[in-house]
C-alpha atoms as a PDB file:
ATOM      1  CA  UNK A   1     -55.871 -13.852 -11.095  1.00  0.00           C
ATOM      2  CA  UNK A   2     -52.931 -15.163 -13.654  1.00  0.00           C
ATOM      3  CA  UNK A   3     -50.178 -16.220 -11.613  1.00  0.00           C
ATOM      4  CA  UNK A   4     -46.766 -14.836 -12.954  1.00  0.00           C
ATOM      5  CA  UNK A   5     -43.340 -15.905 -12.169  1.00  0.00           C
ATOM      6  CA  UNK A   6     -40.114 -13.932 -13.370  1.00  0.00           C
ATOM      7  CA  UNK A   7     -37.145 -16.192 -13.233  1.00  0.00           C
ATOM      8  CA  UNK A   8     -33.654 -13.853 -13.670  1.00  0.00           C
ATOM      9  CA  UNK A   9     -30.280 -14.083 -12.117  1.00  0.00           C
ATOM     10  CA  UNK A  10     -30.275 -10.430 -11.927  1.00  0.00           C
ATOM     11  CA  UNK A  11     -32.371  -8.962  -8.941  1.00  0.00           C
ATOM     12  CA  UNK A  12     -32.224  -5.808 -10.068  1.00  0.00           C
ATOM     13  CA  UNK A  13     -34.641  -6.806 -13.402  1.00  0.00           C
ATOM     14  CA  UNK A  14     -36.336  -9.137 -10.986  1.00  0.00           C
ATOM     15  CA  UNK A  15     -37.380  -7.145  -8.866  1.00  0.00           C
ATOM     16  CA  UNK A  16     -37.910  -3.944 -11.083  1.00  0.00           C
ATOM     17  CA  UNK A  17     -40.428  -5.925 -13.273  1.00  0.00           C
ATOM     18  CA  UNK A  18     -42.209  -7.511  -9.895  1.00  0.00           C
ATOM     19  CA  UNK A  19     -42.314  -3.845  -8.461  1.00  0.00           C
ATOM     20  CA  UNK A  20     -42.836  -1.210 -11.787  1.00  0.00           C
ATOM     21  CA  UNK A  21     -45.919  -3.640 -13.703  1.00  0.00           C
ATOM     22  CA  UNK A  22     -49.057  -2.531 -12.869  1.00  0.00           C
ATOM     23  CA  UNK A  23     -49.489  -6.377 -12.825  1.00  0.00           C
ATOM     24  CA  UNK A  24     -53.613  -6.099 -11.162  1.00  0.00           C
ATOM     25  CA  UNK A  25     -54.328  -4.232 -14.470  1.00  0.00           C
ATOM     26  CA  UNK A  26     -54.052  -7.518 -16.609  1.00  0.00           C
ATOM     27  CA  UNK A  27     -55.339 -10.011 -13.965  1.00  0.00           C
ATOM     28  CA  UNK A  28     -52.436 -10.859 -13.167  1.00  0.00           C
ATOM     29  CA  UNK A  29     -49.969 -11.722 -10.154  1.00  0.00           C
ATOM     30  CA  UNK A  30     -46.384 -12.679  -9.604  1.00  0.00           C
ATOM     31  CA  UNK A  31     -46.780 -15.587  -7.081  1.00  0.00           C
ATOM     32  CA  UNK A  32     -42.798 -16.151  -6.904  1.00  0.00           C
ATOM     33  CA  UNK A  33     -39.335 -15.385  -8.581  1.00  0.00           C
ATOM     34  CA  UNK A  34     -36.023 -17.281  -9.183  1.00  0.00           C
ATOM     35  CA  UNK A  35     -32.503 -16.153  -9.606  1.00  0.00           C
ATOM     36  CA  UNK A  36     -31.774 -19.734 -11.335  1.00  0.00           C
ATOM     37  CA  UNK A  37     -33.007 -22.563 -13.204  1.00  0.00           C
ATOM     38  CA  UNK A  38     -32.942 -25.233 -10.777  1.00  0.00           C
ATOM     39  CA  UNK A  39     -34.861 -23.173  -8.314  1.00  0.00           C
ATOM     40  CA  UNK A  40     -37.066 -21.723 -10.604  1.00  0.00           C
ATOM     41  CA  UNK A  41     -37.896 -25.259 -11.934  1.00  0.00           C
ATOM     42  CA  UNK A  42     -38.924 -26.184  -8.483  1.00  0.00           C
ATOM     43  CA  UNK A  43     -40.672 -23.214  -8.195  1.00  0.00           C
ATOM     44  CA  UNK A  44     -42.504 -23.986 -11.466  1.00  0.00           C
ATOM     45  CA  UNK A  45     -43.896 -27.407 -10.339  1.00  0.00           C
ATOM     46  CA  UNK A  46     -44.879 -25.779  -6.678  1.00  0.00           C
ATOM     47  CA  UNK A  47     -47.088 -22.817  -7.987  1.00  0.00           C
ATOM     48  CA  UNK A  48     -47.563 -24.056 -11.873  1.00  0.00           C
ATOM     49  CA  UNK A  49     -47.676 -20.234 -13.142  1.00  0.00           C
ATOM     50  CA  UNK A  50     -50.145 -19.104 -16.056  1.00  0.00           C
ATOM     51  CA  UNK A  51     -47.098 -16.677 -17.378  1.00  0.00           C
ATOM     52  CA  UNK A  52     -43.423 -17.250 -17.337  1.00  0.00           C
ATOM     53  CA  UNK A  53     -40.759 -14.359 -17.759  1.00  0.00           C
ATOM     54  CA  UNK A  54     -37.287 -16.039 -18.379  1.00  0.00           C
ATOM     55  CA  UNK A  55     -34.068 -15.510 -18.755  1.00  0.00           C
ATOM     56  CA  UNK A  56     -32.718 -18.336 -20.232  1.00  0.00           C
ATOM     57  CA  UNK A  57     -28.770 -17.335 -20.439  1.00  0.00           C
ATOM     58  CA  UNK A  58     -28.845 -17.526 -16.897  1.00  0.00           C
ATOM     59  CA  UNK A  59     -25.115 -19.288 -15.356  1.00  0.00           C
ATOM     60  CA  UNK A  60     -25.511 -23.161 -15.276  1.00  0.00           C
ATOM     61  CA  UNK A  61     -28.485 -23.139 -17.316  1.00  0.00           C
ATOM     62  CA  UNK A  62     -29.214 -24.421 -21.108  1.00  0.00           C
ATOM     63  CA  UNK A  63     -32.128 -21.977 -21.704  1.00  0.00           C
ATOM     64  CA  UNK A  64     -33.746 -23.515 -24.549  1.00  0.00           C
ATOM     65  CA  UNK A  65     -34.063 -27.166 -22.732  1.00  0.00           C
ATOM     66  CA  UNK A  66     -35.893 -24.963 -20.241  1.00  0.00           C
ATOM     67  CA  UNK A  67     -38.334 -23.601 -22.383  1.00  0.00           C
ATOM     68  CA  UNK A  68     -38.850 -26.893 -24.632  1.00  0.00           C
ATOM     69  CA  UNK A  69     -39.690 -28.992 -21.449  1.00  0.00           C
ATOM     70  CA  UNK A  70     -42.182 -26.313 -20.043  1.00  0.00           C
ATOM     71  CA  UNK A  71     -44.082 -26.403 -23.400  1.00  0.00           C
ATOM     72  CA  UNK A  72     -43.459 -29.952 -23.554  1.00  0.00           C
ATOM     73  CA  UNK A  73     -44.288 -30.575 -20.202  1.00  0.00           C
ATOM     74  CA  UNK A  74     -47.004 -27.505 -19.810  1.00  0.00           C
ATOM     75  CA  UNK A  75     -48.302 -26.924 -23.291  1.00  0.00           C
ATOM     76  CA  UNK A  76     -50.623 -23.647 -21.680  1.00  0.00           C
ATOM     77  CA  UNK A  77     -48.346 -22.398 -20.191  1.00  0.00           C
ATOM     78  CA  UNK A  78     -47.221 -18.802 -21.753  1.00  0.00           C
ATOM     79  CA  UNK A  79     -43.406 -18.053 -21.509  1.00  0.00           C
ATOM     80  CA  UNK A  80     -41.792 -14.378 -22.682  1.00  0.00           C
ATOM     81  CA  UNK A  81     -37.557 -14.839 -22.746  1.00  0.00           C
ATOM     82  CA  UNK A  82     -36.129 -11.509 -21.132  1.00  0.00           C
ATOM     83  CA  UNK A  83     -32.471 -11.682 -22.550  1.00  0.00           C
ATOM     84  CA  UNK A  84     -29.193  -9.940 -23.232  1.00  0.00           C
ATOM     85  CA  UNK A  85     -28.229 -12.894 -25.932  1.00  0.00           C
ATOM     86  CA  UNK A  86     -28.714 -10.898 -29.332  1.00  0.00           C
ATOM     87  CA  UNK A  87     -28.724 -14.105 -31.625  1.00  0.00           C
ATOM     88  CA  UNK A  88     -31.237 -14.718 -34.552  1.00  0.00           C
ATOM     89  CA  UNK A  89     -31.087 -18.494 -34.826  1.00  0.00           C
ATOM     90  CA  UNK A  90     -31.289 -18.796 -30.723  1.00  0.00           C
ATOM     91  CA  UNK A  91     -34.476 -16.377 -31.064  1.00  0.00           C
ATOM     92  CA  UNK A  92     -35.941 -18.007 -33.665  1.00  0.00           C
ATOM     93  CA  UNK A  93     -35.741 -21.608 -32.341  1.00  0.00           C
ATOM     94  CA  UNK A  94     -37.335 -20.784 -28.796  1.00  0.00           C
ATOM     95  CA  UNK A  95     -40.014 -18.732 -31.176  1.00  0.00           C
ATOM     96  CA  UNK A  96     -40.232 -22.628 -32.934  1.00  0.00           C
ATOM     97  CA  UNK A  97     -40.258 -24.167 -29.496  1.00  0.00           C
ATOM     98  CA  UNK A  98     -43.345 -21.606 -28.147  1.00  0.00           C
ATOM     99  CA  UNK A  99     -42.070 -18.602 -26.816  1.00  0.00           C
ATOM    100  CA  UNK A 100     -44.416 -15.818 -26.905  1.00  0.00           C
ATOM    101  CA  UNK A 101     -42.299 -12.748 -27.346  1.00  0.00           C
ATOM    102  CA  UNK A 102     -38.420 -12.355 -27.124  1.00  0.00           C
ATOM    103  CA  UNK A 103     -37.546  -9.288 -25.490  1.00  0.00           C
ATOM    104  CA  UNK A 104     -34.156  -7.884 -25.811  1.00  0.00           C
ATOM    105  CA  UNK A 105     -32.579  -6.730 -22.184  1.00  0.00           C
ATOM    106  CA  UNK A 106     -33.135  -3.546 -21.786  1.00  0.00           C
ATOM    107  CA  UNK A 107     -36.907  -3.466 -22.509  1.00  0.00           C
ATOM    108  CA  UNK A 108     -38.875  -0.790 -22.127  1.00  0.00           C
ATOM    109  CA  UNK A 109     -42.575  -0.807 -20.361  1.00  0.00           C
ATOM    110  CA  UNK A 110     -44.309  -0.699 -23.758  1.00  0.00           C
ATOM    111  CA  UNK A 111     -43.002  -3.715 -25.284  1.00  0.00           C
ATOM    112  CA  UNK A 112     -43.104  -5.607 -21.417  1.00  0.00           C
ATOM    113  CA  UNK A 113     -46.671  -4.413 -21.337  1.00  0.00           C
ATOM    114  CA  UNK A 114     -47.767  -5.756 -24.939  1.00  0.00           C
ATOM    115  CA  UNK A 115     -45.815  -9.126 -23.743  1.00  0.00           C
ATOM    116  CA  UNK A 116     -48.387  -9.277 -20.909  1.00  0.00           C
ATOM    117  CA  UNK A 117     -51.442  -8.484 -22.706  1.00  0.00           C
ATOM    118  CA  UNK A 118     -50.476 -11.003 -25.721  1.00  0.00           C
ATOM    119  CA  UNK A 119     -49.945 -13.675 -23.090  1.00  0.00           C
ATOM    120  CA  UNK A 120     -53.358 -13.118 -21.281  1.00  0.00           C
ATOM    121  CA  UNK A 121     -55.245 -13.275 -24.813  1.00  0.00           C
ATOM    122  CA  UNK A 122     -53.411 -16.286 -25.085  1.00  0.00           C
ATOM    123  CA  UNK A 123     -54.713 -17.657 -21.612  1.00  0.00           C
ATOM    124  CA  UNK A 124     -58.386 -16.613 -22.680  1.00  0.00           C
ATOM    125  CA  UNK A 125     -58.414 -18.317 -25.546  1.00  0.00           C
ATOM    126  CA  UNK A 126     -57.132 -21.791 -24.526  1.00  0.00           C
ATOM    127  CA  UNK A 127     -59.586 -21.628 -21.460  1.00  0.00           C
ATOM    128  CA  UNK A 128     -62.865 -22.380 -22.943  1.00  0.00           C
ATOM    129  CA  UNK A 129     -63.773 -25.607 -20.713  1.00  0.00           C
ATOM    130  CA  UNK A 130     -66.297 -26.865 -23.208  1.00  0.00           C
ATOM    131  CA  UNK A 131     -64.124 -27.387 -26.410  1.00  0.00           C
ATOM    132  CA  UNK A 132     -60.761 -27.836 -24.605  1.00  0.00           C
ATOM    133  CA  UNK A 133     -59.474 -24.383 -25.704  1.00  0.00           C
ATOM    134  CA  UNK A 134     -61.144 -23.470 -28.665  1.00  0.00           C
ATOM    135  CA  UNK A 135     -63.494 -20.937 -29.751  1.00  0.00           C
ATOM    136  CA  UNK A 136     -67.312 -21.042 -30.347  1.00  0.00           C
ATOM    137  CA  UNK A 137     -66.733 -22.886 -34.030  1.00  0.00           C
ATOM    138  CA  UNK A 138     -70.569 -22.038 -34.544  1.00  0.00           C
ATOM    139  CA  UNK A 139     -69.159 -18.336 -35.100  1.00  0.00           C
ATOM    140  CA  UNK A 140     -68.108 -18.651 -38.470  1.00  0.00           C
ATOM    141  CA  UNK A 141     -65.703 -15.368 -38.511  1.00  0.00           C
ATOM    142  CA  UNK A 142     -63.657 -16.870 -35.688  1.00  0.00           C
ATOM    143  CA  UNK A 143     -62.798 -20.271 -36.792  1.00  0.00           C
ATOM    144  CA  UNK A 144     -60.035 -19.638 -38.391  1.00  0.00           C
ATOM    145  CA  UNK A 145     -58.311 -18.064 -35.759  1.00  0.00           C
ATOM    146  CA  UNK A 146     -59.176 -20.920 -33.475  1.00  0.00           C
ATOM    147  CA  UNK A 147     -57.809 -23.609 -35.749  1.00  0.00           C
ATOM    148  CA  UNK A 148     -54.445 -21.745 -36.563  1.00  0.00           C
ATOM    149  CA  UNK A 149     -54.133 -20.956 -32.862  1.00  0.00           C
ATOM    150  CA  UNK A 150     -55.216 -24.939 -31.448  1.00  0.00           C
ATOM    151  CA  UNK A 151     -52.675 -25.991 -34.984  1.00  0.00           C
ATOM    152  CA  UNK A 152     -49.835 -24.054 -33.554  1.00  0.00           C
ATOM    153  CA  UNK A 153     -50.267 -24.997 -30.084  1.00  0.00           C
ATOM    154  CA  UNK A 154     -49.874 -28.817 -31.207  1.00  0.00           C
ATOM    155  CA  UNK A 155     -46.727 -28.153 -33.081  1.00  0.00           C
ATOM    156  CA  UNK A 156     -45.113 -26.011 -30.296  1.00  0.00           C
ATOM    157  CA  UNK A 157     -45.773 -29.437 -28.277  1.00  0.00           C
ATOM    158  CA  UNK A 158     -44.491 -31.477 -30.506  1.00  0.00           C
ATOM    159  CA  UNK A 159     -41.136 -29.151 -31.153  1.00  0.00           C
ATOM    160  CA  UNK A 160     -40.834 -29.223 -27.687  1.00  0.00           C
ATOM    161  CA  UNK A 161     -40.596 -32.888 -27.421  1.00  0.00           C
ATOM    162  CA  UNK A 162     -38.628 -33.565 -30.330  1.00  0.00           C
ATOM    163  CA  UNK A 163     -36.202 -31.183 -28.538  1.00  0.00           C
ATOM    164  CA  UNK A 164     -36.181 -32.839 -25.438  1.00  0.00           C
ATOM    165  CA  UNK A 165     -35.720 -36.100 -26.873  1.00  0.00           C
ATOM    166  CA  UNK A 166     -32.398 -35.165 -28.602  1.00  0.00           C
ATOM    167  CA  UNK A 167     -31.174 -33.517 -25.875  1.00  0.00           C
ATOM    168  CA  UNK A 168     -32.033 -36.688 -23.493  1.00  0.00           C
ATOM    169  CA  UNK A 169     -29.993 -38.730 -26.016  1.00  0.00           C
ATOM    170  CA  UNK A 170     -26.987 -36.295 -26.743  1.00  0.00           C
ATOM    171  CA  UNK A 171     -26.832 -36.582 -22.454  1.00  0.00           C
ATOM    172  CA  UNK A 172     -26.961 -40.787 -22.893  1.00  0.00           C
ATOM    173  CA  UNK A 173     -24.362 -40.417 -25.773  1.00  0.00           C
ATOM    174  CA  UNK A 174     -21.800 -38.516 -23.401  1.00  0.00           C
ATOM    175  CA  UNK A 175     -22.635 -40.335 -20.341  1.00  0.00           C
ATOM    176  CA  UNK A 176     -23.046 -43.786 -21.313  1.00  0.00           C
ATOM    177  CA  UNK A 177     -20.179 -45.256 -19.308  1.00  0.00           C
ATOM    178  CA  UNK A 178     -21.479 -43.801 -16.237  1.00  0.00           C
ATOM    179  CA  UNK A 179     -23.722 -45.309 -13.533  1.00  0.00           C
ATOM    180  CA  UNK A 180     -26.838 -43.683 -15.655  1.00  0.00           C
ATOM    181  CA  UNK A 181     -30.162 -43.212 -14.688  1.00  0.00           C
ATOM    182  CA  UNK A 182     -33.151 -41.554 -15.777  1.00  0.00           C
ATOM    183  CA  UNK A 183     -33.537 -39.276 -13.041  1.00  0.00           C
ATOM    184  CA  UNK A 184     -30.376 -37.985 -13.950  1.00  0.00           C
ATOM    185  CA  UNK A 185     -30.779 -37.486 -17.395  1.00  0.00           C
ATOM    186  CA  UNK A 186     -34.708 -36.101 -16.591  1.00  0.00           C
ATOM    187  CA  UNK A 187     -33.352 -33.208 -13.978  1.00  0.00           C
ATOM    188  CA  UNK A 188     -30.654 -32.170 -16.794  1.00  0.00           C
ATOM    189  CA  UNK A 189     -33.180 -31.404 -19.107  1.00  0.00           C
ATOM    190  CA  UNK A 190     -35.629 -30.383 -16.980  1.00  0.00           C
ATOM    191  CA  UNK A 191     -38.787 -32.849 -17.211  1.00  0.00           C
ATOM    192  CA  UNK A 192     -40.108 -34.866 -14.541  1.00  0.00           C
ATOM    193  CA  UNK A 193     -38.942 -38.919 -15.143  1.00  0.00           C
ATOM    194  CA  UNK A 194     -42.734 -39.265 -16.357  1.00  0.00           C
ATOM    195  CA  UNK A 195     -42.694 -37.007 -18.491  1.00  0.00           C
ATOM    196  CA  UNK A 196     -39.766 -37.651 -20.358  1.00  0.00           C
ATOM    197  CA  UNK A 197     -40.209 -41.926 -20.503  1.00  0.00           C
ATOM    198  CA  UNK A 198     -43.002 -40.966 -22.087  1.00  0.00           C
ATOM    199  CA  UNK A 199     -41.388 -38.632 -24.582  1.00  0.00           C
ATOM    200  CA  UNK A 200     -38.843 -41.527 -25.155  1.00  0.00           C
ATOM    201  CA  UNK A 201     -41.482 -44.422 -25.554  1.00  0.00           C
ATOM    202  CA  UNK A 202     -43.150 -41.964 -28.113  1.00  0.00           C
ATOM    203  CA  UNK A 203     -40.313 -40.546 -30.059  1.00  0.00           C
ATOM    204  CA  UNK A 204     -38.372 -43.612 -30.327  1.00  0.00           C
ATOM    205  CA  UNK A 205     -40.606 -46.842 -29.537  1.00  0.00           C
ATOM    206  CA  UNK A 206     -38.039 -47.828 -26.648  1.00  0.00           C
ATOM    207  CA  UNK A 207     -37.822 -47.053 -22.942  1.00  0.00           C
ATOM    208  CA  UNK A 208     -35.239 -45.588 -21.275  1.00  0.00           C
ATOM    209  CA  UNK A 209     -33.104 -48.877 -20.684  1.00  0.00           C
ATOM    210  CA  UNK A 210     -33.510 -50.096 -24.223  1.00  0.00           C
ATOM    211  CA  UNK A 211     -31.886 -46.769 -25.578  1.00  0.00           C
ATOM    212  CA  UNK A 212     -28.832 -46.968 -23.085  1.00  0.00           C
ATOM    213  CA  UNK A 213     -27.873 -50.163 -23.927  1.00  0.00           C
ATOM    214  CA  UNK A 214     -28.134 -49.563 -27.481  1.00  0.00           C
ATOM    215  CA  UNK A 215     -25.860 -46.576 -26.900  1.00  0.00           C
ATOM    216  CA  UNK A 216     -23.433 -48.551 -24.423  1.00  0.00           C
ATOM    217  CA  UNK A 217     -23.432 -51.724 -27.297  1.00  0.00           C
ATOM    218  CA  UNK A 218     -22.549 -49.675 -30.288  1.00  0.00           C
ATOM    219  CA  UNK A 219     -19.879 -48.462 -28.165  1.00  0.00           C
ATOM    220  CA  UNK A 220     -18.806 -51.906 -27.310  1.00  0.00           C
ATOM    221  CA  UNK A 221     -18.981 -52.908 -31.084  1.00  0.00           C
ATOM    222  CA  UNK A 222     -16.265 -50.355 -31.816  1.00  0.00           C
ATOM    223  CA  UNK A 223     -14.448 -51.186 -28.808  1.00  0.00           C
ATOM    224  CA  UNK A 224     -13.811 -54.664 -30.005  1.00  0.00           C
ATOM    225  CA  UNK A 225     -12.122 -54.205 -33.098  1.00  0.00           C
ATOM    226  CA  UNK A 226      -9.334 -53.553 -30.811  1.00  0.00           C
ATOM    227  CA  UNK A 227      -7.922 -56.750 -29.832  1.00  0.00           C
ATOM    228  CA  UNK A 228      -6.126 -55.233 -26.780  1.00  0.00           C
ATOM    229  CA  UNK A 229      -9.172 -54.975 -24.767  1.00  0.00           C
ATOM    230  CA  UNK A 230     -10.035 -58.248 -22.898  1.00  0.00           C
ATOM    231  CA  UNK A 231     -14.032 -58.902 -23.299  1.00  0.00           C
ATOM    232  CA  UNK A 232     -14.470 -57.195 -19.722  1.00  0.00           C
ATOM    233  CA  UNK A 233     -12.491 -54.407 -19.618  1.00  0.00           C
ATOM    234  CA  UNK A 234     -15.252 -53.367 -22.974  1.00  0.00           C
ATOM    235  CA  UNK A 235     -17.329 -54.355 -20.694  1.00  0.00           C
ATOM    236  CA  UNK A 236     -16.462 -51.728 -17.778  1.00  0.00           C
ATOM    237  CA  UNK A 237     -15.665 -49.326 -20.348  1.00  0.00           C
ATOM    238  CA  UNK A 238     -19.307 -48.756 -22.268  1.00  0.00           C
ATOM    239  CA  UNK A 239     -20.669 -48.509 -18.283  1.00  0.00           C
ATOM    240  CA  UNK A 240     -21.882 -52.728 -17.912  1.00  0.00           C
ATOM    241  CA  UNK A 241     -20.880 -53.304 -13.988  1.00  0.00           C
ATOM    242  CA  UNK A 242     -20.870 -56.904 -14.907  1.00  0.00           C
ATOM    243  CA  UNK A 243     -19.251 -58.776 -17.574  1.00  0.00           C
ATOM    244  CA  UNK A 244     -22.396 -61.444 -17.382  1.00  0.00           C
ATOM    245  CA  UNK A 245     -25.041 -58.984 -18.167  1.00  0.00           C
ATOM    246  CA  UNK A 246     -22.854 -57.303 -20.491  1.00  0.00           C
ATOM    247  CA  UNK A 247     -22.539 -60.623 -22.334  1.00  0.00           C
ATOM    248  CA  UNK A 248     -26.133 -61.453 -22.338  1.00  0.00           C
ATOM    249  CA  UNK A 249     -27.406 -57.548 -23.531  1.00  0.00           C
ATOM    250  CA  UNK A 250     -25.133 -57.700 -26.350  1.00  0.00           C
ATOM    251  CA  UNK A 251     -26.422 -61.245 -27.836  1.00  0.00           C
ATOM    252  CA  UNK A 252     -30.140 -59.745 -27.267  1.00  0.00           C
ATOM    253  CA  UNK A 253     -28.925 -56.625 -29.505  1.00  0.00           C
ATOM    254  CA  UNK A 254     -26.444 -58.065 -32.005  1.00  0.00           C
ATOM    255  CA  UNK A 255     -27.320 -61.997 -32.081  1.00  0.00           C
ATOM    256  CA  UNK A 256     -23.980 -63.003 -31.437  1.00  0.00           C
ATOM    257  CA  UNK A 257     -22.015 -63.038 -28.189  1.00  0.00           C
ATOM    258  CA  UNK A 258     -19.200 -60.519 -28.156  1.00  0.00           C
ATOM    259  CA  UNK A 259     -16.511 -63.037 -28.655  1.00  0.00           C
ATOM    260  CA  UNK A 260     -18.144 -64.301 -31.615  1.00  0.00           C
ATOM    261  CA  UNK A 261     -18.322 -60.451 -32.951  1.00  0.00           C
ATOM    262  CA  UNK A 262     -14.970 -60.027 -32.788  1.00  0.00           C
ATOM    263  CA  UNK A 263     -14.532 -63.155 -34.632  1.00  0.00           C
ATOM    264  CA  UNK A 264     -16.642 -62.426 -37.098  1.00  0.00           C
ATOM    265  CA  UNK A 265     -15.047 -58.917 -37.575  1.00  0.00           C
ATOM    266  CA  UNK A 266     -11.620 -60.057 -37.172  1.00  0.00           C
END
């Protein structure tokens, strides 16, 4: 059996799709449901579902970081939005991230229905275990279908992560001067802190250290052309607990020492 989970801070549409799908007709089951997205992301990683419905303008909840780190994260896994939010570019870009249908709140049984069976093809067709998802290629009349699907999984991935990785940064950018780690920045966006120093190290060539001090020492750079500030107060203010390793971070970076920065600039 597909295992289904409907994630909704309603419980009326929670529990009206769990109870009015004839869910046994398409293989499937719902093996749990979440009224929010930090429970239904712990849900997610406890019973790693086949089929996803979401809401992703759920309270407390950036809905398309959702959906880009499950396809980043779980490339297989097949995700329908359920949704009030009547917006073309916000549809289009979770189509872009690998959303399988966008379904406008209400939906009716037809178009839930045609959701499921789409999603189950879906399932069938990435589950061959002897080509890693593809179909026969010896059957000449289905190739092309197996290439375009395989070609469009990859970019959905790689959407995904480009997504994540911008929103990962934009977090660093606004939280530099904070006590930051990834952990933090991972559970914001969703990812496990695997997943996403290894979206970093791809993306960008750095790990997650390299790109906050990079952040925290252009920061500094600007800071500097102010001669009020004293060396440490910059220092404290781009989130360096110590004036030492501040020091010694920025000369890696810049090649100078931050006194001899703001000489140079001055």
């Amino acid at each position: 059996m597909h295992k289904v989970m409907i994630i909704d801070d309603e419980p009326i549409i929670v529990e009206g799709l769990r109870r009015s799908v004839a869910w046994d007709k398409f293989g499937c089951e719902v093996v749990a449901c979440a009224y929010n997205g930090a429970e239904g992301r712990q849900l997610i990683i406890e019973h790693r579902p086949d089929i996803i419905f979401l809401d992703i303008c759920m309270p407390e909840m950036d809905g398309l970081s959702m959906v880009a780190a499950l396809k980043s994260e779980y490339s297989d896994m097949q995700i329908a939005v359920l949704t009030g939010f009547r917006d073309f570019e916000y549809a289009k870009t979770a189509i872009n991230l690998g959303v399988c249908r966008f379904l406008l709140k209400p939906s009716n049984m037809d178009e839930i229905e045609e959701a499921i069976a789409f999603m189950v093809s879906r399932i069938h067709e990435n589950s061959n275990p002897e080509d890693g998802g593809r179909l026969n290629e010896n059957k000449d009349s289905e190739k092309p279908v197996s290439e375009a699907s395989w070609n469009e999984k990859e970019t959905h991935e790689e959407a995904a992560g480009n997504f994540i990785v911008r929103k990962a940064l934009e977090y660093m950018g606004e939280h530099y001067n904070e006590k930051l780690m990834l952990a933090e920045v991972s559970e914001k966006i969703y990812v496990s802190q695997w997943h996403l120093s290894k979206l970093l190290n791809k993306e960008t060539g750095q790990n997650f250290s390299e790109l906050l001090n990079g952040i925290r020492i252009r920061k500094a750079q600007d800071l500097l052309k102010n001669p009020s500030y004293r060396i440490a107060d910059v220092a404290d203010m781009v989130g360096f607990g110590e004036v030492n390793h501040f020091s010694k971070v920025f000369k890696k970076i810049n090649g100078l020492s931050p006194n001899e920065f703001r000489n140079k600039i001055s």
